[in-house]
PDB file of N, CA and C in Angstrom:
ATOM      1  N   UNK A   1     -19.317  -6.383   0.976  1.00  0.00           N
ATOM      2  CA  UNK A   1     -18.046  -6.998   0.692  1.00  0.00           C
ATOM      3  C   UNK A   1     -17.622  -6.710  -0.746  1.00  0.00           C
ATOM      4  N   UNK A   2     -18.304  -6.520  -1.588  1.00  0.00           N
ATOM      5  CA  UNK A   2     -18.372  -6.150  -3.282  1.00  0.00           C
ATOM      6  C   UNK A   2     -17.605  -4.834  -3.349  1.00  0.00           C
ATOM      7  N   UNK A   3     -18.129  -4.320  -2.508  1.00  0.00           N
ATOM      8  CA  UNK A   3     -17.433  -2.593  -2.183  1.00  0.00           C
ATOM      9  C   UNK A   3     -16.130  -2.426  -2.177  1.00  0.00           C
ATOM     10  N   UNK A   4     -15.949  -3.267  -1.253  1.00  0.00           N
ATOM     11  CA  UNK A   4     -14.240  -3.634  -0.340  1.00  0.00           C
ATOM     12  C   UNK A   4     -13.482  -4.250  -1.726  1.00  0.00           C
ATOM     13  N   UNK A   5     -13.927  -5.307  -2.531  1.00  0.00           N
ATOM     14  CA  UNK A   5     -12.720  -5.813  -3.678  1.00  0.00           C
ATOM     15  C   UNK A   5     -13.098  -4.762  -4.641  1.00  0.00           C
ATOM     16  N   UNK A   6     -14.049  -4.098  -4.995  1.00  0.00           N
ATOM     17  CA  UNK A   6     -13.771  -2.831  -6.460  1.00  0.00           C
ATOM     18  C   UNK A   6     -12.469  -2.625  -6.328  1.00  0.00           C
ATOM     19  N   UNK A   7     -12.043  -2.314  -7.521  1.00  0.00           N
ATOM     20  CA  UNK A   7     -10.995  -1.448  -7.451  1.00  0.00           C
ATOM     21  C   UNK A   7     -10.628  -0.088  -7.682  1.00  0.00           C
ATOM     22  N   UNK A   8      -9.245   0.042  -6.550  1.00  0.00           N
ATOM     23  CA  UNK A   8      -9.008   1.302  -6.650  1.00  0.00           C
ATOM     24  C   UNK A   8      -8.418   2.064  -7.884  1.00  0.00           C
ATOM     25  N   UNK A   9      -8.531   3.899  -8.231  1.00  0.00           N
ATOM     26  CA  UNK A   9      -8.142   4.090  -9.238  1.00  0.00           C
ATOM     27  C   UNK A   9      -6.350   4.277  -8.397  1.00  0.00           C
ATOM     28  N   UNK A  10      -6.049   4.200  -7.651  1.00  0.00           N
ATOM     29  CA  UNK A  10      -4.987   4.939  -6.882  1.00  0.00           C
ATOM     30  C   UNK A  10      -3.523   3.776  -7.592  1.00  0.00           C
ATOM     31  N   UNK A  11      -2.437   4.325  -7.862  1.00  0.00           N
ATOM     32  CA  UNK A  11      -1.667   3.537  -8.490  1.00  0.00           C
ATOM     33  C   UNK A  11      -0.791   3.032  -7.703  1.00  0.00           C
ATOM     34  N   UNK A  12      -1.130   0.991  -7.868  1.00  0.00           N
ATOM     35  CA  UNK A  12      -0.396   0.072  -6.995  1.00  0.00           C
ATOM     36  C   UNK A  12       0.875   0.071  -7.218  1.00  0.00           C
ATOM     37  N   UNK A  13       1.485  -0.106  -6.382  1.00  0.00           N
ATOM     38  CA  UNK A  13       3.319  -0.703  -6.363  1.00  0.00           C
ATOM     39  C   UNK A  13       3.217  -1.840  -6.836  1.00  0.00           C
ATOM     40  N   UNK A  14       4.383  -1.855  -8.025  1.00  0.00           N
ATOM     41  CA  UNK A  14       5.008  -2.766  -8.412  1.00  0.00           C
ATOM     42  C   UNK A  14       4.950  -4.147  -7.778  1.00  0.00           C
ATOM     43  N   UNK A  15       3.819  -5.091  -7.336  1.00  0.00           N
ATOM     44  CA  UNK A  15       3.995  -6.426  -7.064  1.00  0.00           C
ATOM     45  C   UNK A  15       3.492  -7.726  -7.595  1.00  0.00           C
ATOM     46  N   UNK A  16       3.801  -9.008  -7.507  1.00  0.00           N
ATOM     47  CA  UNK A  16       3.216  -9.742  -8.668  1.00  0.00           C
ATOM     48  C   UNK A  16       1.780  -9.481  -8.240  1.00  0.00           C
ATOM     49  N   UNK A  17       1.278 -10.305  -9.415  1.00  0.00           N
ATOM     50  CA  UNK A  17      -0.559 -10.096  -9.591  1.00  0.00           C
ATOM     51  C   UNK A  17      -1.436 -11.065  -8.571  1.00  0.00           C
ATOM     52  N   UNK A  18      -0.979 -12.013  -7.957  1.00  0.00           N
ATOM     53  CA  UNK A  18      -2.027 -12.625  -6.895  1.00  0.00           C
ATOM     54  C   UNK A  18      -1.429 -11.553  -5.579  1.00  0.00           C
ATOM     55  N   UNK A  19      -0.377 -10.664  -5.461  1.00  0.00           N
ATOM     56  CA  UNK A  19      -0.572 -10.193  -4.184  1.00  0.00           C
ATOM     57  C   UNK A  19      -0.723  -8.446  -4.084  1.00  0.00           C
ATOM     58  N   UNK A  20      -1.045  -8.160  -5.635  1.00  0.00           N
ATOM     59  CA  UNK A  20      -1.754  -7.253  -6.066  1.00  0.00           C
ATOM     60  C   UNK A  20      -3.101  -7.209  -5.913  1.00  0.00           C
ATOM     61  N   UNK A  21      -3.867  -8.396  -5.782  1.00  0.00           N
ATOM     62  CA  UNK A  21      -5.164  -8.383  -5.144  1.00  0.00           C
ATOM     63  C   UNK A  21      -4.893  -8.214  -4.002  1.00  0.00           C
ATOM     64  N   UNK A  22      -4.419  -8.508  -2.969  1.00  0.00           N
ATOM     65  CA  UNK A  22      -4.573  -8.594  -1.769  1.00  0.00           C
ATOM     66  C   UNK A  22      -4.108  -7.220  -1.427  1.00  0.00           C
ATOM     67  N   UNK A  23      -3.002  -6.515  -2.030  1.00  0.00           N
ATOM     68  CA  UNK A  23      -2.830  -4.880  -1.804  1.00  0.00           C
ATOM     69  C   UNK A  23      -4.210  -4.048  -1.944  1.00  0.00           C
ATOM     70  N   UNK A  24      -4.847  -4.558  -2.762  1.00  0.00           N
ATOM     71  CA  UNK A  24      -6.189  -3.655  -3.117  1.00  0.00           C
ATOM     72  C   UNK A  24      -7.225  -3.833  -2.207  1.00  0.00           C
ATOM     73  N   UNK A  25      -7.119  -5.101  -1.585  1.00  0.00           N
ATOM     74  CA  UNK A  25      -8.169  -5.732  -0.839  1.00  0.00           C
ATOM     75  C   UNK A  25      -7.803  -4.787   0.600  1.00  0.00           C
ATOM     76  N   UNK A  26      -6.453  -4.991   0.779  1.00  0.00           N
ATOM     77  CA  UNK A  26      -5.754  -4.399   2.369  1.00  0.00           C
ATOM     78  C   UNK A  26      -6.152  -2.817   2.040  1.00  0.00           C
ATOM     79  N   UNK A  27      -5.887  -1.997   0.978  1.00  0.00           N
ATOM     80  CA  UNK A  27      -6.430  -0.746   0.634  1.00  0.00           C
ATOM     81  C   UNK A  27      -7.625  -0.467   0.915  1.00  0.00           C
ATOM     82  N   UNK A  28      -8.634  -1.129   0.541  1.00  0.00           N
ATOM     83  CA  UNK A  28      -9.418  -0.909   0.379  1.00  0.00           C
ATOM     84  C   UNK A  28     -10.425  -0.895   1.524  1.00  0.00           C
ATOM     85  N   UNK A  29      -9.822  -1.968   2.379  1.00  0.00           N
ATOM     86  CA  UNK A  29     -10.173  -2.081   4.074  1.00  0.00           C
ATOM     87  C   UNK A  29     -10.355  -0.999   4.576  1.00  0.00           C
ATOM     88  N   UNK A  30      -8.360  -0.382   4.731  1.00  0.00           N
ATOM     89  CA  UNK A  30      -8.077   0.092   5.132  1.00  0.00           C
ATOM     90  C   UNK A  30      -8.942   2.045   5.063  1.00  0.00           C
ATOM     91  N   UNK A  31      -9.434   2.449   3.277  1.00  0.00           N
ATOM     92  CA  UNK A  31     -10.433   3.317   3.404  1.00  0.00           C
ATOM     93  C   UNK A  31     -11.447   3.260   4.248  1.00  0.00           C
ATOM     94  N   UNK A  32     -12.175   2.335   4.294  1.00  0.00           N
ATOM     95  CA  UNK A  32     -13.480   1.891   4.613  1.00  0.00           C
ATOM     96  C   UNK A  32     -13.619   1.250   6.277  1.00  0.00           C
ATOM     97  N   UNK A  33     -12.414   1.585   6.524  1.00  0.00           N
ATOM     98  CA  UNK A  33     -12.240   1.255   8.095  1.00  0.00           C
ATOM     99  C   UNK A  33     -12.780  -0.048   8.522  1.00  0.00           C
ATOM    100  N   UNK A  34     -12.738  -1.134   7.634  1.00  0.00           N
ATOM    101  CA  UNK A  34     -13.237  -2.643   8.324  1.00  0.00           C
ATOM    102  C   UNK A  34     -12.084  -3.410   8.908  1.00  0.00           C
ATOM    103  N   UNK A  35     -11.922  -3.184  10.034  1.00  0.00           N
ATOM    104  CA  UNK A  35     -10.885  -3.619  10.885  1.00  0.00           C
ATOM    105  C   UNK A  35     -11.262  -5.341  10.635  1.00  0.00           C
ATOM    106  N   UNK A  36     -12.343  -5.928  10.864  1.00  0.00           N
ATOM    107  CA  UNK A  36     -12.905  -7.654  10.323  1.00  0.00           C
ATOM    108  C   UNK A  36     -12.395  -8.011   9.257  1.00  0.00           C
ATOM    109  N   UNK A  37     -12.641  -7.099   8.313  1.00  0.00           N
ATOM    110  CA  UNK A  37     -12.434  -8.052   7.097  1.00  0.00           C
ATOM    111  C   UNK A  37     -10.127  -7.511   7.244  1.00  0.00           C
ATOM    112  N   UNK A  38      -9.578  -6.367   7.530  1.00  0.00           N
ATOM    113  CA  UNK A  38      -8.577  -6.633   7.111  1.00  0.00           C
ATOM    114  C   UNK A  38      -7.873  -7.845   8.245  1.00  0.00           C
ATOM    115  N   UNK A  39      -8.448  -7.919   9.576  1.00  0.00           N
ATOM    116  CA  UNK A  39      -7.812  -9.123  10.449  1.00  0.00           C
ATOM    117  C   UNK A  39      -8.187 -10.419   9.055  1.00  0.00           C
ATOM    118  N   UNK A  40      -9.105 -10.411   8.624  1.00  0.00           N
ATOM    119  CA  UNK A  40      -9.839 -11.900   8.072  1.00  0.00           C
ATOM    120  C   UNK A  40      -8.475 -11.839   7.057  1.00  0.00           C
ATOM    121  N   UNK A  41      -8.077 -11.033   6.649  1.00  0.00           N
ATOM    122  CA  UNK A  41      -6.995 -11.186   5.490  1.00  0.00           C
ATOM    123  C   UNK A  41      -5.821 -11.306   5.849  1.00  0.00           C
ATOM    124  N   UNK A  42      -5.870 -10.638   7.031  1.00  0.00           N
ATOM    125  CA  UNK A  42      -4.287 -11.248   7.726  1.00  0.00           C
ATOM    126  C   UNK A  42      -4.065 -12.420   7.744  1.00  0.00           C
ATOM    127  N   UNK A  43      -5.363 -13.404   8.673  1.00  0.00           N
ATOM    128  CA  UNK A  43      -5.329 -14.158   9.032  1.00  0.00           C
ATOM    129  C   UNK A  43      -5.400 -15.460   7.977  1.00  0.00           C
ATOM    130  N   UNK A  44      -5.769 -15.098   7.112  1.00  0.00           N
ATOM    131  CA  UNK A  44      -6.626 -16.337   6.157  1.00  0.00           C
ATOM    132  C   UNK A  44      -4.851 -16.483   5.449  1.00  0.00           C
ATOM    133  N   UNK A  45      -3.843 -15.562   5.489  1.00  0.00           N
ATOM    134  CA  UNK A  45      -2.684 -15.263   4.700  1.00  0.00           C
ATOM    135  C   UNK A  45      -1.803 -15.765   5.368  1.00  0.00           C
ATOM    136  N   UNK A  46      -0.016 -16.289   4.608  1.00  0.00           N
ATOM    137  CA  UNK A  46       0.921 -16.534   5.611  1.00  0.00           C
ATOM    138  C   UNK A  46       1.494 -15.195   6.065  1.00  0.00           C
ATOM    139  N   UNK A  47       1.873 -14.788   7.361  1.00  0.00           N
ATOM    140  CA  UNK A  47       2.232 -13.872   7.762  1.00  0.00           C
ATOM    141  C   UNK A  47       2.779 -13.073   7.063  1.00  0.00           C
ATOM    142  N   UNK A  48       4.278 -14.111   6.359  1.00  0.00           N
ATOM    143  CA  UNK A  48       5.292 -13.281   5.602  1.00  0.00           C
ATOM    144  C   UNK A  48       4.308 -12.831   4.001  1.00  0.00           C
ATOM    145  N   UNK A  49       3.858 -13.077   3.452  1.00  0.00           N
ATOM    146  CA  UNK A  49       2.440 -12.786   2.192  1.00  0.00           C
ATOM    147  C   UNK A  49       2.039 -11.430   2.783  1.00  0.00           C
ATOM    148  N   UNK A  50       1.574 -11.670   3.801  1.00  0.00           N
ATOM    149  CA  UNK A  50       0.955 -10.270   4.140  1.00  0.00           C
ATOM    150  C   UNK A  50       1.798  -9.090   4.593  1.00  0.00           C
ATOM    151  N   UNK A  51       2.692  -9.562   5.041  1.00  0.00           N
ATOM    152  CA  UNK A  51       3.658  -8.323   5.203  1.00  0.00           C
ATOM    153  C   UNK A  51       4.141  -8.015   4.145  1.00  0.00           C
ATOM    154  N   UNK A  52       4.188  -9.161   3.037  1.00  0.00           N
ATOM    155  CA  UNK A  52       5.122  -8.130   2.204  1.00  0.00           C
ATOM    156  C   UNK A  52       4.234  -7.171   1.701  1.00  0.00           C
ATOM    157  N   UNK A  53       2.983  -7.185   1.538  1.00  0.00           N
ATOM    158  CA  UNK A  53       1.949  -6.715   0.759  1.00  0.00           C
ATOM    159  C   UNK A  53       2.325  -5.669   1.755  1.00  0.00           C
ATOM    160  N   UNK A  54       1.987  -5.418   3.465  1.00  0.00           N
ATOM    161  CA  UNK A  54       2.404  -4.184   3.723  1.00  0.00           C
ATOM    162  C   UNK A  54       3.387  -3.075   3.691  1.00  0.00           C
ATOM    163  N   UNK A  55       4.475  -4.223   3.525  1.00  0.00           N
ATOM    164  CA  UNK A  55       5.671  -3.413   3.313  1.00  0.00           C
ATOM    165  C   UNK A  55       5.710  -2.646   1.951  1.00  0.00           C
ATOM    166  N   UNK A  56       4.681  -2.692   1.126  1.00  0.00           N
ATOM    167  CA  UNK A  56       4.485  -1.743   0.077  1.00  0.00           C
ATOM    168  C   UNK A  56       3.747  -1.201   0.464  1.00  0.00           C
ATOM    169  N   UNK A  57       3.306  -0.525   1.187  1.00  0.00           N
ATOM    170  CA  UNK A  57       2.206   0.466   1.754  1.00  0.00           C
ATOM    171  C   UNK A  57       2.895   1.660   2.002  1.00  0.00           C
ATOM    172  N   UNK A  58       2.816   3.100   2.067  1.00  0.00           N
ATOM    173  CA  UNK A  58       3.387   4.010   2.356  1.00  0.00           C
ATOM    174  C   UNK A  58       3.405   3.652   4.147  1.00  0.00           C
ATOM    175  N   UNK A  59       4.346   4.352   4.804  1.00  0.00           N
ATOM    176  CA  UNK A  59       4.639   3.778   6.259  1.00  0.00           C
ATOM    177  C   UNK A  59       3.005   4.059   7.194  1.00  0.00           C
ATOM    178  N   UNK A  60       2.309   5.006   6.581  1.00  0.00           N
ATOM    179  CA  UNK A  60       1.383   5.918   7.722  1.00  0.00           C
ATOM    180  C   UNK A  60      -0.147   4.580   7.244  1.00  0.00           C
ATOM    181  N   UNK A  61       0.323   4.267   6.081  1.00  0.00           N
ATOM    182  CA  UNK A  61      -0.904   3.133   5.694  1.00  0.00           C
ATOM    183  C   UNK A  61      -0.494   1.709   6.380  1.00  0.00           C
ATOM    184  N   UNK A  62       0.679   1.365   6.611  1.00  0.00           N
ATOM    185  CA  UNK A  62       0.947   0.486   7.350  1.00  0.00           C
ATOM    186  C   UNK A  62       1.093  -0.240   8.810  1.00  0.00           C
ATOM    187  N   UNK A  63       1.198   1.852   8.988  1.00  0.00           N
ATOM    188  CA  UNK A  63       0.843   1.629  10.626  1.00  0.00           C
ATOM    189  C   UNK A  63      -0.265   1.528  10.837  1.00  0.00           C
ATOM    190  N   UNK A  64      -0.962   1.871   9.772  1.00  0.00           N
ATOM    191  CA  UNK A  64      -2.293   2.082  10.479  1.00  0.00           C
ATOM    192  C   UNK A  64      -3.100   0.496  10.286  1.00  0.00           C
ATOM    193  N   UNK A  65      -2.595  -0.429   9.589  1.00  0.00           N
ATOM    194  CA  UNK A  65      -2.850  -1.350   9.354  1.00  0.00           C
ATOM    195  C   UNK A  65      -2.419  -2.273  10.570  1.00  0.00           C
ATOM    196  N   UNK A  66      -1.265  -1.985  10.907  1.00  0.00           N
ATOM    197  CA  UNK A  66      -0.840  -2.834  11.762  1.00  0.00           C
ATOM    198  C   UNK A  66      -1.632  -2.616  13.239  1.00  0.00           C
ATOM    199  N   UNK A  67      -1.916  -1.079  13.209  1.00  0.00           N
ATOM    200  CA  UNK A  67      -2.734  -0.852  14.590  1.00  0.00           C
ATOM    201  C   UNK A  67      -4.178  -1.542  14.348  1.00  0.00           C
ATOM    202  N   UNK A  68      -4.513  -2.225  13.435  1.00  0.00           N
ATOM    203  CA  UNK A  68      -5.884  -2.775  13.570  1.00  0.00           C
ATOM    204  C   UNK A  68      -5.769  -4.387  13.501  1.00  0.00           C
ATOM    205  N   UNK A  69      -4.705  -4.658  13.719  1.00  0.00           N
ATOM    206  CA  UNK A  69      -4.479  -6.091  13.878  1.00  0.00           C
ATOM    207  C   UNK A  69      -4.729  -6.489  15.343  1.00  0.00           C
ATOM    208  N   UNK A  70      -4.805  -7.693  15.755  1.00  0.00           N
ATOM    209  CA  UNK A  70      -4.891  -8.056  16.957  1.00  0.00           C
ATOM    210  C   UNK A  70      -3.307  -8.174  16.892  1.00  0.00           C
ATOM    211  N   UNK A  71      -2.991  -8.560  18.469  1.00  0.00           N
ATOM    212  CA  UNK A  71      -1.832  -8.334  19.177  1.00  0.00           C
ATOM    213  C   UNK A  71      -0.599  -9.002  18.618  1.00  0.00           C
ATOM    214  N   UNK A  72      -1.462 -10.438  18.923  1.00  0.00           N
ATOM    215  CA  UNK A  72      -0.277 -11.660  18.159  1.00  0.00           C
ATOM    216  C   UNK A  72      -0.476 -11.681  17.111  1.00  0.00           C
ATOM    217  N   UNK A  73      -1.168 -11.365  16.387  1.00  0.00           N
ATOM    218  CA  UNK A  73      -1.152 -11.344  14.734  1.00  0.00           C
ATOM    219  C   UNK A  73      -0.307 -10.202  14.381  1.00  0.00           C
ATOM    220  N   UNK A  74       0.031  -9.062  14.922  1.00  0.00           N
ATOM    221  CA  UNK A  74       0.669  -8.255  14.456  1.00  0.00           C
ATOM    222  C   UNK A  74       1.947  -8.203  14.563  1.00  0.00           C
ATOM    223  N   UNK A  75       2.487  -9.310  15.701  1.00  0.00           N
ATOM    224  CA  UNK A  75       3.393  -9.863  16.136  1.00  0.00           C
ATOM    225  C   UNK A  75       4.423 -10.532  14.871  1.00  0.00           C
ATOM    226  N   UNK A  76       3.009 -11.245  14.846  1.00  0.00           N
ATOM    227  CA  UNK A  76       3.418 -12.160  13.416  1.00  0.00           C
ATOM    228  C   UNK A  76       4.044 -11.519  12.281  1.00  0.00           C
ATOM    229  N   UNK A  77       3.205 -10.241  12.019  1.00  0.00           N
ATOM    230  CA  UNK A  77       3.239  -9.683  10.598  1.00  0.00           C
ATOM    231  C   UNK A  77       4.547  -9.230  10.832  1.00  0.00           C
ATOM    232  N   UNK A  78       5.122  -8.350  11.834  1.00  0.00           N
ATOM    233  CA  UNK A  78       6.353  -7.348  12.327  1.00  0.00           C
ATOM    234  C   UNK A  78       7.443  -8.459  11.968  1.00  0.00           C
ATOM    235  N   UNK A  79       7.206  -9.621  12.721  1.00  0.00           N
ATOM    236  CA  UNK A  79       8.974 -10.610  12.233  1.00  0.00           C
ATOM    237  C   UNK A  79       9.092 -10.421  10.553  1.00  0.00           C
ATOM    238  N   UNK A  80       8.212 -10.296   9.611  1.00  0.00           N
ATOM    239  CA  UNK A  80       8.004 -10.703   8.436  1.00  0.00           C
ATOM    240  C   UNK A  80       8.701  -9.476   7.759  1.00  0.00           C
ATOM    241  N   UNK A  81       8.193  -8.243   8.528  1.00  0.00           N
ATOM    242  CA  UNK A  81       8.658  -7.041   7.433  1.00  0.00           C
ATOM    243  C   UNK A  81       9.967  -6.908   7.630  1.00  0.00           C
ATOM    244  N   UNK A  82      10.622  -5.762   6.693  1.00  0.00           N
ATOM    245  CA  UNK A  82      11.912  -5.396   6.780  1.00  0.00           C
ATOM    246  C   UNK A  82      12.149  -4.637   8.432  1.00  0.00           C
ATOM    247  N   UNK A  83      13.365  -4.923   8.333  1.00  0.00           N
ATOM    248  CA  UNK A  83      14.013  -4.155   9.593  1.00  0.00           C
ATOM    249  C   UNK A  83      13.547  -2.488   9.929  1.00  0.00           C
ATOM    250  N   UNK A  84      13.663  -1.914   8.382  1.00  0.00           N
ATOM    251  CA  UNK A  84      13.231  -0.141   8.513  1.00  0.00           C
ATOM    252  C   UNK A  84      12.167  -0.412   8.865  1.00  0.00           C
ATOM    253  N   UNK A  85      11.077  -1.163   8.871  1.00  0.00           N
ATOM    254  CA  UNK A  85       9.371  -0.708   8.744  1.00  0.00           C
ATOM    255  C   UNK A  85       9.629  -1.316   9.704  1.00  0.00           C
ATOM    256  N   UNK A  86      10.189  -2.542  10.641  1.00  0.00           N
ATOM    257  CA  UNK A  86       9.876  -2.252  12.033  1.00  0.00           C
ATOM    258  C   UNK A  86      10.137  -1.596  13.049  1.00  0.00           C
ATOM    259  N   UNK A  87      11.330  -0.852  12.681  1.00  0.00           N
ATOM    260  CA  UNK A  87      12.029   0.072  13.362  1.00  0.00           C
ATOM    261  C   UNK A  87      11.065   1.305  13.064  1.00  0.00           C
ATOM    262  N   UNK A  88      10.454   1.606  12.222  1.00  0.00           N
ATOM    263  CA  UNK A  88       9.558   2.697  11.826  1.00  0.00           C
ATOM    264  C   UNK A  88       8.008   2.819  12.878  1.00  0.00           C
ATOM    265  N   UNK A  89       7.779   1.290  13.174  1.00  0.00           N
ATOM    266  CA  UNK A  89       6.445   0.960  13.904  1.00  0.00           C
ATOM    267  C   UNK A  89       6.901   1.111  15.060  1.00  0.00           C
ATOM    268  N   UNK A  90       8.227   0.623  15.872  1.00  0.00           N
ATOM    269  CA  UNK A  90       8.033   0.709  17.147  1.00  0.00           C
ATOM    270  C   UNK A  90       8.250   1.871  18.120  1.00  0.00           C
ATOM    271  N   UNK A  91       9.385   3.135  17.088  1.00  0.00           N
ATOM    272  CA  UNK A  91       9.336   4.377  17.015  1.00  0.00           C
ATOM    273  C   UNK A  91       7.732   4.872  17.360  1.00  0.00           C
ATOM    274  N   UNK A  92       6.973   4.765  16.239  1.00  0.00           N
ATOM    275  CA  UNK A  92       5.969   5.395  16.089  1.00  0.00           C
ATOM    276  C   UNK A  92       4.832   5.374  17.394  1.00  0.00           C
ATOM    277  N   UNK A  93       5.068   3.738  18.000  1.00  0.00           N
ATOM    278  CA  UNK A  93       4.247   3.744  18.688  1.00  0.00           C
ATOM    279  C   UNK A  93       4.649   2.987  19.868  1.00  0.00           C
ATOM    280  N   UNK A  94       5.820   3.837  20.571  1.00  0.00           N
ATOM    281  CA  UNK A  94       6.559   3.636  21.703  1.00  0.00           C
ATOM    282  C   UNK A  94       6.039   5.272  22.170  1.00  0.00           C
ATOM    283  N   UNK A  95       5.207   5.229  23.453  1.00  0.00           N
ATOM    284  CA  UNK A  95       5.188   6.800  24.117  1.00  0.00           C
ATOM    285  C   UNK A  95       6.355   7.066  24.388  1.00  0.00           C
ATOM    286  N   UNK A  96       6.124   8.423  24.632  1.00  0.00           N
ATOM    287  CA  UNK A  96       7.913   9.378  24.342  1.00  0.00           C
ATOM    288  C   UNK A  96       7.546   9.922  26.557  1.00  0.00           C
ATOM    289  N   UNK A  97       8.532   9.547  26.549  1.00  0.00           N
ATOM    290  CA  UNK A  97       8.676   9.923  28.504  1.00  0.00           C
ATOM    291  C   UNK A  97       7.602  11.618  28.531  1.00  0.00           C
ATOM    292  N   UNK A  98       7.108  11.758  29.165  1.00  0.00           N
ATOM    293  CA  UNK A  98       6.696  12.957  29.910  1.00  0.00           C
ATOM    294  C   UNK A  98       7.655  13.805  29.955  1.00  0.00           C
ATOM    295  N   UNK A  99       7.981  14.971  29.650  1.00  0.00           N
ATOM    296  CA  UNK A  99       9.088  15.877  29.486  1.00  0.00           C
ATOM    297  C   UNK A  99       9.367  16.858  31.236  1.00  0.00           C
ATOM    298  N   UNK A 100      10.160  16.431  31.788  1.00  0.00           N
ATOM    299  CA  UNK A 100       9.982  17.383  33.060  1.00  0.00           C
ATOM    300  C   UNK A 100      10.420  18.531  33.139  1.00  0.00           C
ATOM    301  N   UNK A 101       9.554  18.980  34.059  1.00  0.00           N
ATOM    302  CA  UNK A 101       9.933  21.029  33.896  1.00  0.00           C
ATOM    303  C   UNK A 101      10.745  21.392  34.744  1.00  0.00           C
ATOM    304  N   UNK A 102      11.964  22.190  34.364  1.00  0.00           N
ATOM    305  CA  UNK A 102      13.165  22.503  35.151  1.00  0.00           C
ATOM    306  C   UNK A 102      12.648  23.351  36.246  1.00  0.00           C
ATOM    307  N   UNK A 103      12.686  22.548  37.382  1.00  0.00           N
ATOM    308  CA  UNK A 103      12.773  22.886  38.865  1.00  0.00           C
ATOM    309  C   UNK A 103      13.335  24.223  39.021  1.00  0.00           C
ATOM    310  N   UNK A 104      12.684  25.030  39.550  1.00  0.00           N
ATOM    311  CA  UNK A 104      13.707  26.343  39.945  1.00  0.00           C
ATOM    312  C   UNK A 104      13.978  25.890  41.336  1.00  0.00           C
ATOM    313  N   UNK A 105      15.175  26.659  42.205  1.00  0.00           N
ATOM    314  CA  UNK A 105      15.200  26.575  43.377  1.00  0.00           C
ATOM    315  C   UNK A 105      14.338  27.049  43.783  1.00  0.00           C
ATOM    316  N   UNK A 106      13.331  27.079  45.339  1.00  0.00           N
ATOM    317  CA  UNK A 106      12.238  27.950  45.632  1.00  0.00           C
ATOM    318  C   UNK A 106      13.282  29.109  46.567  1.00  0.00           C
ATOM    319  N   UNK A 107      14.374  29.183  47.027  1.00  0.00           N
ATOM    320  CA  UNK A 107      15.323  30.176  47.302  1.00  0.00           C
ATOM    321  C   UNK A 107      15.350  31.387  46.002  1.00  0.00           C
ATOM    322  N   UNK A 108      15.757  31.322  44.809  1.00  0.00           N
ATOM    323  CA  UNK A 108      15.454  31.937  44.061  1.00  0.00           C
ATOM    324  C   UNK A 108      14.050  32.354  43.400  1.00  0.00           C
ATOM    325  N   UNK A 109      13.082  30.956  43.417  1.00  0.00           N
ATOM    326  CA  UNK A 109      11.778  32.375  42.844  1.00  0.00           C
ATOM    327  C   UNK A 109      11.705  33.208  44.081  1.00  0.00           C
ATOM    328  N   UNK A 110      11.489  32.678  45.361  1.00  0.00           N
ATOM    329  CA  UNK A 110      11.504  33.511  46.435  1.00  0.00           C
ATOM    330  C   UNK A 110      12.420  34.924  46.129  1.00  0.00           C
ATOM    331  N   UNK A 111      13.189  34.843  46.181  1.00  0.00           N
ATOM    332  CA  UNK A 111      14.680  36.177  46.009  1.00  0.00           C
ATOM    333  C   UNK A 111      13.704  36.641  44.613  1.00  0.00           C
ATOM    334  N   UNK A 112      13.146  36.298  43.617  1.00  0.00           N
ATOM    335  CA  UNK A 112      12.511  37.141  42.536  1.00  0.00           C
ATOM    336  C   UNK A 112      11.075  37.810  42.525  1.00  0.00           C
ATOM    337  N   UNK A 113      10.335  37.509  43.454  1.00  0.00           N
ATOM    338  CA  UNK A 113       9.020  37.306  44.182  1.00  0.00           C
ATOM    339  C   UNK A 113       9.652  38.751  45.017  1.00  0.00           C
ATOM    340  N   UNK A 114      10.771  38.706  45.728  1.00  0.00           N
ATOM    341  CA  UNK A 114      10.654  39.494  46.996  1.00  0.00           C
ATOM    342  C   UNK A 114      11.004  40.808  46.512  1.00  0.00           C
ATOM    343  N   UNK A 115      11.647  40.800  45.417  1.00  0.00           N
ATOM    344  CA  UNK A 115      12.922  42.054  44.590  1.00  0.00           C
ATOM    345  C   UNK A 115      11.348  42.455  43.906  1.00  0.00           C
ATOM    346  N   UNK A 116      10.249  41.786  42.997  1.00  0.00           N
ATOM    347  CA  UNK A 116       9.413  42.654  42.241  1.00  0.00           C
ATOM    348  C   UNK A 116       8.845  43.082  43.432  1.00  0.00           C
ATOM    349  N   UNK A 117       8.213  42.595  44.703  1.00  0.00           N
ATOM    350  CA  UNK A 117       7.448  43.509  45.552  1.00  0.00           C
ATOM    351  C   UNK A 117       8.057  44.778  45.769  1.00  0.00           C
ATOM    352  N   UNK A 118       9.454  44.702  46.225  1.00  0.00           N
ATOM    353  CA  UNK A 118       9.960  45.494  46.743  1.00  0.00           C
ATOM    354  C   UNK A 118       9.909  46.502  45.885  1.00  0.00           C
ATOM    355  N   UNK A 119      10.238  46.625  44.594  1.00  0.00           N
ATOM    356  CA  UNK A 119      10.108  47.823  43.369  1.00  0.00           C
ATOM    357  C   UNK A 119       8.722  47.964  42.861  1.00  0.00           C
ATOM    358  N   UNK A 120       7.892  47.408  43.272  1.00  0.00           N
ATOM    359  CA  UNK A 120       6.422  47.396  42.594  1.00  0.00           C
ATOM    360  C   UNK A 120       5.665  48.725  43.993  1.00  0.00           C
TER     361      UNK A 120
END
C-alpha cells in the first residue's frame, strides 16, 4: 500500500491539494493495476470528489478507471462528470453494429462465374 501513495514524478493538473492526493492515489492505482484499492477510493469518496478528480485524467486514464469500477459505482461517478467525458465513455464503450457485407445478387455472381468459365 506504501507503493500505491509514493509519489508520482508525472505532472498533476491543476487541483486543490486534498484532491491532489487522491489524483495521485487514483494514478497510482491505476499504474499498478489494483482495481481494490481504486474501488476502495471510489467508494470511501463522495461520488462527485471523485469524479472530479477523474475528470482531470486524460480521457484513456479515465476510461480506464471507470472500467474498473463496479457497475453502480460507476453509475455514480458518470452523473458527477461533465457532459463531454460522459459522452466520451459511452461512445467508447457502446459496441459499434457488425458491419454487413453487400449481398450480391446470386443471378449475377452466377452470370460472372459462367462468362470466366466460358473464356477460361
Amino acid at each position: 500500500m506504501r507503493r500505491l501513495l509514493q509519489l508520482s514524478l508525472r505532472p498533476i493538473h491543476t487541483i486543490s491539494a486534498p484532491q491532489q492526493g487522491l489524483q495521485q492515489a487514483v494514478v497510482r492505482a491505476l499504474e499498478l493495476r489494483h482495481t481494490e484499492v481504486l474501488r476502495h477510493l471510489g467508494s470511501n469518496r463522495q461520488s462527485a470528489e471523485f469524479a472530479s478528480v477523474l475528470a482531470t485524467l486524460p480521457a484513456r486514464q479515465r476510461d480506464d478507471a471507470l472500467s474498473l469500477l463496479e457497475p453502480r459505482q460507476r453509475e455514480s461517478v458518470l452523473m458527477h462528470l461533465p457532459r463531454q467525458a460522459q459522452k466520451q465513455w459511452h461512445v467508447a464503450n457502446t459496441p459499434s453494429a457488425p458491419r454487413r457485407r453487400a449481398r450480391t445478387h446470386p443471378s449475377i455472381w452466377l452470370r460472372g462465374l459462367y462468362h470466366s468459365l466460358r473464356q477460361g
